[in-house]
PDB file of N, CA and C in Angstrom:
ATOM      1  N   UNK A   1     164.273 237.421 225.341  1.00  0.00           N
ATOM      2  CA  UNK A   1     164.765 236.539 226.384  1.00  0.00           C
ATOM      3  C   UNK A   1     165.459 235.332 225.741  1.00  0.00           C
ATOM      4  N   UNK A   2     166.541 235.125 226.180  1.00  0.00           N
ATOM      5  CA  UNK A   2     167.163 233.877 225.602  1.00  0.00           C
ATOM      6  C   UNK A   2     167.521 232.853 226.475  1.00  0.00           C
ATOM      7  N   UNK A   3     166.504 231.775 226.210  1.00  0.00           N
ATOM      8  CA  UNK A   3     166.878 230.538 226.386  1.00  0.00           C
ATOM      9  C   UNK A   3     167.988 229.657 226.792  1.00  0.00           C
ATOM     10  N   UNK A   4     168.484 229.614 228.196  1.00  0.00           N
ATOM     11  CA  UNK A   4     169.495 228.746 228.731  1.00  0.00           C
ATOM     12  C   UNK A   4     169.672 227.353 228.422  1.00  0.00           C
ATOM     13  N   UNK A   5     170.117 226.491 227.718  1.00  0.00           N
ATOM     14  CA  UNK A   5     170.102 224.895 227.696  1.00  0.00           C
ATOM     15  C   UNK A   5     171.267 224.296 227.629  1.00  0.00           C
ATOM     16  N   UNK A   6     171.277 223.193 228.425  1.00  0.00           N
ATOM     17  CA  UNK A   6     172.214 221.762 228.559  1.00  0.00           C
ATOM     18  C   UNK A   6     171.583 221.042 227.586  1.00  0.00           C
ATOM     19  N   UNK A   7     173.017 219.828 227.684  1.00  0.00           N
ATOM     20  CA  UNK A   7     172.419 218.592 226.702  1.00  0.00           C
ATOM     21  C   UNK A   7     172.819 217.600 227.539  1.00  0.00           C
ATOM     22  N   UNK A   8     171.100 216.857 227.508  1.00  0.00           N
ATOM     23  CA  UNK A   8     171.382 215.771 228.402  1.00  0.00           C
ATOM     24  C   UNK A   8     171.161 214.628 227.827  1.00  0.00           C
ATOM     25  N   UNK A   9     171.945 213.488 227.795  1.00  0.00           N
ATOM     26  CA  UNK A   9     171.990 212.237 226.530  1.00  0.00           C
ATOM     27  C   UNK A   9     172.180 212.832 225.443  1.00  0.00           C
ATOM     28  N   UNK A  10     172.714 213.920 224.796  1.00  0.00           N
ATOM     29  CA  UNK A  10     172.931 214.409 223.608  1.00  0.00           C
ATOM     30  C   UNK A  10     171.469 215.210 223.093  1.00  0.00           C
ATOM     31  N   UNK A  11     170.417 215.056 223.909  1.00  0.00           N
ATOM     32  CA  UNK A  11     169.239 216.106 223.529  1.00  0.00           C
ATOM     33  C   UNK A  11     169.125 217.542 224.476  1.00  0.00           C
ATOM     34  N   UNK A  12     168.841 218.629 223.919  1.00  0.00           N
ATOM     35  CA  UNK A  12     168.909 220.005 224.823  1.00  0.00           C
ATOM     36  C   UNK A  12     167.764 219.866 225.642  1.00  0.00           C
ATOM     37  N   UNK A  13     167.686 220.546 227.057  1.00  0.00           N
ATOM     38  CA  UNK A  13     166.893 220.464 227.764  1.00  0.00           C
ATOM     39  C   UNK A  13     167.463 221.662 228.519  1.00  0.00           C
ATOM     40  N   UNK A  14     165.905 222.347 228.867  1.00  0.00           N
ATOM     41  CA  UNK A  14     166.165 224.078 229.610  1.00  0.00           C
ATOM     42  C   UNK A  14     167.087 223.728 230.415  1.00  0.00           C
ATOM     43  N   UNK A  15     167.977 224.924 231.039  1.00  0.00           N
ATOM     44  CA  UNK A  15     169.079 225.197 231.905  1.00  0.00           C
ATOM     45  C   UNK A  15     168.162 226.486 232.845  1.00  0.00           C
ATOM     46  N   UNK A  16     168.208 226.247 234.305  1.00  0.00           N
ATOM     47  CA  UNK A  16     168.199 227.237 235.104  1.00  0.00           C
ATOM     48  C   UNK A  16     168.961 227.412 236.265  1.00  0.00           C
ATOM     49  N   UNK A  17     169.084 228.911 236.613  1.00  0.00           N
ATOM     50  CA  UNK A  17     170.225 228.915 237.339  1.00  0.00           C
ATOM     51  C   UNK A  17     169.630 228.111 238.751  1.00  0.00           C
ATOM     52  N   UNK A  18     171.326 227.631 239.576  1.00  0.00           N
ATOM     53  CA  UNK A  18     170.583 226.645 240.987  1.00  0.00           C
ATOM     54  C   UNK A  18     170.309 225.453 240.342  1.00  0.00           C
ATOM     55  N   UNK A  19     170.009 224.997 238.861  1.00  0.00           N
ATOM     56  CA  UNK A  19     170.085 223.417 238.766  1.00  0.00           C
ATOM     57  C   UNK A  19     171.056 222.447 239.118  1.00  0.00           C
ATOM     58  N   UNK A  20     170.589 221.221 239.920  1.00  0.00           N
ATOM     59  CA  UNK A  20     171.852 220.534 240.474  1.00  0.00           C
ATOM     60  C   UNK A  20     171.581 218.940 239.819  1.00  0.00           C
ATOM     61  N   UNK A  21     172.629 218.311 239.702  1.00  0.00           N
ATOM     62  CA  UNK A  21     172.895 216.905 239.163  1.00  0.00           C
ATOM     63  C   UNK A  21     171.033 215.993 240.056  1.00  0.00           C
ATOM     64  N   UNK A  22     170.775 216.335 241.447  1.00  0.00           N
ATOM     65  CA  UNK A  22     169.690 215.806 242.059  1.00  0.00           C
ATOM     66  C   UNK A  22     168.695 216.246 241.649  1.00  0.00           C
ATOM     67  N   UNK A  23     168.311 217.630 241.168  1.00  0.00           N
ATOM     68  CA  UNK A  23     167.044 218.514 240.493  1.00  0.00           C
ATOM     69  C   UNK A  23     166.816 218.026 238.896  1.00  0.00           C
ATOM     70  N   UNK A  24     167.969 217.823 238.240  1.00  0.00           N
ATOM     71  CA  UNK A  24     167.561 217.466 237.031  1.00  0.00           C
ATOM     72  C   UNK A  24     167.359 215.837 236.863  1.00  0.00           C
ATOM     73  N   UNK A  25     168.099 215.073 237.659  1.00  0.00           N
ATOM     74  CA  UNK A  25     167.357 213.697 237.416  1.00  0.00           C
ATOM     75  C   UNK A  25     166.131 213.243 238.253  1.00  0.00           C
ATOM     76  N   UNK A  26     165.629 214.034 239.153  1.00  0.00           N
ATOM     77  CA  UNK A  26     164.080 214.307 239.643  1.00  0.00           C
ATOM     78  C   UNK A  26     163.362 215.048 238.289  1.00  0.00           C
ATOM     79  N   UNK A  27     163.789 215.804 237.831  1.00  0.00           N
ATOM     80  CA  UNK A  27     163.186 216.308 236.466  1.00  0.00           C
ATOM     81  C   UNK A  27     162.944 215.735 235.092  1.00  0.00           C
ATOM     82  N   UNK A  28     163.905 214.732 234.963  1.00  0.00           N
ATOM     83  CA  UNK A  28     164.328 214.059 233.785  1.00  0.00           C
ATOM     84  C   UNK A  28     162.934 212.549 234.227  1.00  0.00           C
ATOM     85  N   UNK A  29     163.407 212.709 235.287  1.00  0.00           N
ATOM     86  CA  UNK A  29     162.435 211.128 235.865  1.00  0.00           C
ATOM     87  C   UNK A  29     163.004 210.101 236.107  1.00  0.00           C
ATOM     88  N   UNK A  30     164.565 209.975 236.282  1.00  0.00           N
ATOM     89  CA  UNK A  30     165.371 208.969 235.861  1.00  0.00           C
ATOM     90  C   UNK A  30     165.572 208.761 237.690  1.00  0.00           C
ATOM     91  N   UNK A  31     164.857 207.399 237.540  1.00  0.00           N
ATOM     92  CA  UNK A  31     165.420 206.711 239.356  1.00  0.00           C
ATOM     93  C   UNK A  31     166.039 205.702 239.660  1.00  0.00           C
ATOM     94  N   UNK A  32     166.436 205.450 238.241  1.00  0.00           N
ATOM     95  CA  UNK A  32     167.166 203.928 238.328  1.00  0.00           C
ATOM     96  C   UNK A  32     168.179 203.659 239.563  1.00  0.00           C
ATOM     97  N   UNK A  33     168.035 202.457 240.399  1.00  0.00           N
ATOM     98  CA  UNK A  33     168.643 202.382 241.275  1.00  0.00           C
ATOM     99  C   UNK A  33     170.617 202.580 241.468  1.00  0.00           C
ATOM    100  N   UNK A  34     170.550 202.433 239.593  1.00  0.00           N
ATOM    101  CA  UNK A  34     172.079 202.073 239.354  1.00  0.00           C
ATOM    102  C   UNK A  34     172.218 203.235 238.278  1.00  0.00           C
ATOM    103  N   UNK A  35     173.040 204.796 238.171  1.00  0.00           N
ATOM    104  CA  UNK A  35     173.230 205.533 237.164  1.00  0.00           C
ATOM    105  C   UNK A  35     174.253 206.022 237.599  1.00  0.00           C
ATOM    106  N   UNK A  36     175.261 206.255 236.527  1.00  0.00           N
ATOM    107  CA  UNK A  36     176.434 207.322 236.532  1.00  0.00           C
ATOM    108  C   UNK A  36     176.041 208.165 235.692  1.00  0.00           C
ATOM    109  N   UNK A  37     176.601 209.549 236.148  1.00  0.00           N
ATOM    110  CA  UNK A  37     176.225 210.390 235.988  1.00  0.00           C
ATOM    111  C   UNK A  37     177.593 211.340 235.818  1.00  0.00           C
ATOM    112  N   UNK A  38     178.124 211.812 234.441  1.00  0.00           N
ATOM    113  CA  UNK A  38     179.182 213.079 233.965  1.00  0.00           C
ATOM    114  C   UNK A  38     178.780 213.689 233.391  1.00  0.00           C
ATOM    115  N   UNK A  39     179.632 214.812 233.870  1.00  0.00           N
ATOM    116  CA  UNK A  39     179.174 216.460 233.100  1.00  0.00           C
ATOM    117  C   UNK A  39     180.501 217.038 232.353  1.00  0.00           C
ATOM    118  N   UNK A  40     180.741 217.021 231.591  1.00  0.00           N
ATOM    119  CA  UNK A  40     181.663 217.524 230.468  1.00  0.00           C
ATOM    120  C   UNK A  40     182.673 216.477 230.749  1.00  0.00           C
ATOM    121  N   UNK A  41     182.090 215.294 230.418  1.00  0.00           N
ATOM    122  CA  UNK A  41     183.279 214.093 230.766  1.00  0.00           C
ATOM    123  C   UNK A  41     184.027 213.840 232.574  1.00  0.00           C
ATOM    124  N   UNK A  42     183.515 214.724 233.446  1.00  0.00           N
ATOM    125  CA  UNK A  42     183.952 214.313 234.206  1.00  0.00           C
ATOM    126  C   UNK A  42     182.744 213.487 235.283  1.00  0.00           C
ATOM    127  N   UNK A  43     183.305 212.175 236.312  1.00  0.00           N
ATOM    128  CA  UNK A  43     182.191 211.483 236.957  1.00  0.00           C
ATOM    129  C   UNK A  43     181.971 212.212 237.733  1.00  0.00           C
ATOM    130  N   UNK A  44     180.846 212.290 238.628  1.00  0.00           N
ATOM    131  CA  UNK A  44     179.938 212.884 239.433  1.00  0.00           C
ATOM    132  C   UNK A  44     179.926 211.735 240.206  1.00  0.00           C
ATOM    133  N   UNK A  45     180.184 212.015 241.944  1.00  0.00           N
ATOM    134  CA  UNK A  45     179.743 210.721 242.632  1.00  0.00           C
ATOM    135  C   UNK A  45     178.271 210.665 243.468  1.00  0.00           C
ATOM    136  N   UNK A  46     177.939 209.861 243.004  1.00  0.00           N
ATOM    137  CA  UNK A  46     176.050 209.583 243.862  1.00  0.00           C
ATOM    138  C   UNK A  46     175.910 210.949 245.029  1.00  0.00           C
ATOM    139  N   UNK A  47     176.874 210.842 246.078  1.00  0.00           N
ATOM    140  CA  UNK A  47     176.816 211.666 247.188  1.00  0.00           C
ATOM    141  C   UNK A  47     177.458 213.177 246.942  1.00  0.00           C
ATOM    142  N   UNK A  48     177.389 213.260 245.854  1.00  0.00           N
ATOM    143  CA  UNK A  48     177.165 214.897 245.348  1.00  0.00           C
ATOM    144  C   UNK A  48     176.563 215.118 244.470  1.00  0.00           C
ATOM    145  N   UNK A  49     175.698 214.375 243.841  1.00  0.00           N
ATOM    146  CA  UNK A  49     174.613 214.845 242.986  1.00  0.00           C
ATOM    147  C   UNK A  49     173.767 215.928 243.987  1.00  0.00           C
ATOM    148  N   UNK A  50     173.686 216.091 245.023  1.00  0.00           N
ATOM    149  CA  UNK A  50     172.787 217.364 245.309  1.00  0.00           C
ATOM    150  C   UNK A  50     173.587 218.699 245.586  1.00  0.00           C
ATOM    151  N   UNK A  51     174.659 218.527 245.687  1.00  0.00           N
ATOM    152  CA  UNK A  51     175.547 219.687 245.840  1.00  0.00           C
ATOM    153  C   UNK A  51     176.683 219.760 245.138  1.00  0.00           C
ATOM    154  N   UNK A  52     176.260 219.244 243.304  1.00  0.00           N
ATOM    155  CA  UNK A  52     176.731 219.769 242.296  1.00  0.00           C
ATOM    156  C   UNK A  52     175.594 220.398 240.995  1.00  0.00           C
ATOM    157  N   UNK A  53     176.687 221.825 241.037  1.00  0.00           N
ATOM    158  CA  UNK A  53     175.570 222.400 240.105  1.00  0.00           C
ATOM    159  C   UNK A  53     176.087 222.010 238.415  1.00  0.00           C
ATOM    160  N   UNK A  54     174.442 222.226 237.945  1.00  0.00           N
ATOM    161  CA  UNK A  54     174.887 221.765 236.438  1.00  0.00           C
ATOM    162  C   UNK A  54     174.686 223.112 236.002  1.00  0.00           C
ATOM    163  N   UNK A  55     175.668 224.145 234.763  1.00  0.00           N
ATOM    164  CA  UNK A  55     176.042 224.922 234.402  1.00  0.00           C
ATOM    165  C   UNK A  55     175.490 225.093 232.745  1.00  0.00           C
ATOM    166  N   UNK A  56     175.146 226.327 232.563  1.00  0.00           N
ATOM    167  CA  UNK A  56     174.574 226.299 231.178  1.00  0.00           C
ATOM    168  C   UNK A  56     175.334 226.421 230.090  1.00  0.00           C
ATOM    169  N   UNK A  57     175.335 225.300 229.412  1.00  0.00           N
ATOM    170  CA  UNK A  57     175.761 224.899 227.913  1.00  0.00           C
ATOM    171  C   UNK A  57     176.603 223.366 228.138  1.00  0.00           C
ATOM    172  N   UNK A  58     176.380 222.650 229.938  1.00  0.00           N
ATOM    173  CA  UNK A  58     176.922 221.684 229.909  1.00  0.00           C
ATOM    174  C   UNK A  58     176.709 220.883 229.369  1.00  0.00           C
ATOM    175  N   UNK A  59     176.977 219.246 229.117  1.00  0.00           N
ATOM    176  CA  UNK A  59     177.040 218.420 228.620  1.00  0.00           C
ATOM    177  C   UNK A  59     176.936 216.996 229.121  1.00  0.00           C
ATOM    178  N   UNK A  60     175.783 216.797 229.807  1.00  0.00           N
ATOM    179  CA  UNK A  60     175.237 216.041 230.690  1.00  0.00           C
ATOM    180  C   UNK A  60     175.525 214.256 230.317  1.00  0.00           C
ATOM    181  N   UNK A  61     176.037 213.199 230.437  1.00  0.00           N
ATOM    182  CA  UNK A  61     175.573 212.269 230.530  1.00  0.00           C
ATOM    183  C   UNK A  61     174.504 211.430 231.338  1.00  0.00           C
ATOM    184  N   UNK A  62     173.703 210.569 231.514  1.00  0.00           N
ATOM    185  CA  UNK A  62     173.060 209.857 232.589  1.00  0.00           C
ATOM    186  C   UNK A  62     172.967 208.505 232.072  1.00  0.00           C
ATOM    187  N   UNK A  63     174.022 207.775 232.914  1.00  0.00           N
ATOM    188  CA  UNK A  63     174.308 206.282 231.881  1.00  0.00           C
ATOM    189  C   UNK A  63     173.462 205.150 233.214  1.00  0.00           C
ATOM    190  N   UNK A  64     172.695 204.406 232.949  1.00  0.00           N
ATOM    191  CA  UNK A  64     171.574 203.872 233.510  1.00  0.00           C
ATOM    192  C   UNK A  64     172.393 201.895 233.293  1.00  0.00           C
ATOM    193  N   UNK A  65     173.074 201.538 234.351  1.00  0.00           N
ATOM    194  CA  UNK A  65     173.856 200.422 234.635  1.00  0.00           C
ATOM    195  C   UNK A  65     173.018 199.698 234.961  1.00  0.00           C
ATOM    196  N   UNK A  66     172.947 198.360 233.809  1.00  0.00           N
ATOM    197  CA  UNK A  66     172.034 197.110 234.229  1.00  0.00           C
ATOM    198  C   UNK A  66     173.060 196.274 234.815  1.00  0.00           C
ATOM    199  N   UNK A  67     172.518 194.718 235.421  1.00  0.00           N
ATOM    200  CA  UNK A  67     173.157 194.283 235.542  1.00  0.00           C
ATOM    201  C   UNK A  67     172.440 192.784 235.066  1.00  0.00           C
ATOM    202  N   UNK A  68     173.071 191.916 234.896  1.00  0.00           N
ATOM    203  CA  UNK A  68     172.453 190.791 234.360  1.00  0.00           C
ATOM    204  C   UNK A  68     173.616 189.270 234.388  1.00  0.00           C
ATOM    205  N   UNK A  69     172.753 188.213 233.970  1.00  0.00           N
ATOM    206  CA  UNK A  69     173.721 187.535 234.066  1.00  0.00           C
ATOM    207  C   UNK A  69     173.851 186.528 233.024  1.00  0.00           C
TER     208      UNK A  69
END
């Protein structure tokens, strides 16, 4: 059996089929109120993270926007 994986922040993490941009950052744990989120360089907008799928051997970013002053 061989092993499906993405890289998310540049570390591999399993790939299954039906994973979506909303399933893997419920998975990852990441709830930051403020994240962008691209997959092979392209942006992903908030209101399709659940009805975009992430694809095996993609290339996940999850960039976590502070803000400060």
């Amino acid at each position: 059996m061989v092993i499906k994986m993405i890289q998310v922040n540049g570390k591999e993490f399993p790939w299954e089929e039906g994973l979506t941009v909303a399933e893997l950052l419920k998975r990852k744990r990441y709830s930051y109120p403020k994240i962008i989120v691209k997959i092979n360089g392209t942006l992903v907008e908030p209101e399709e993270y659940a009805s975009t799928a992430v694809r095996d051997g993609d290339d996940v970013k999850a960039i976590h926007l502070l803000a400060g002053g």
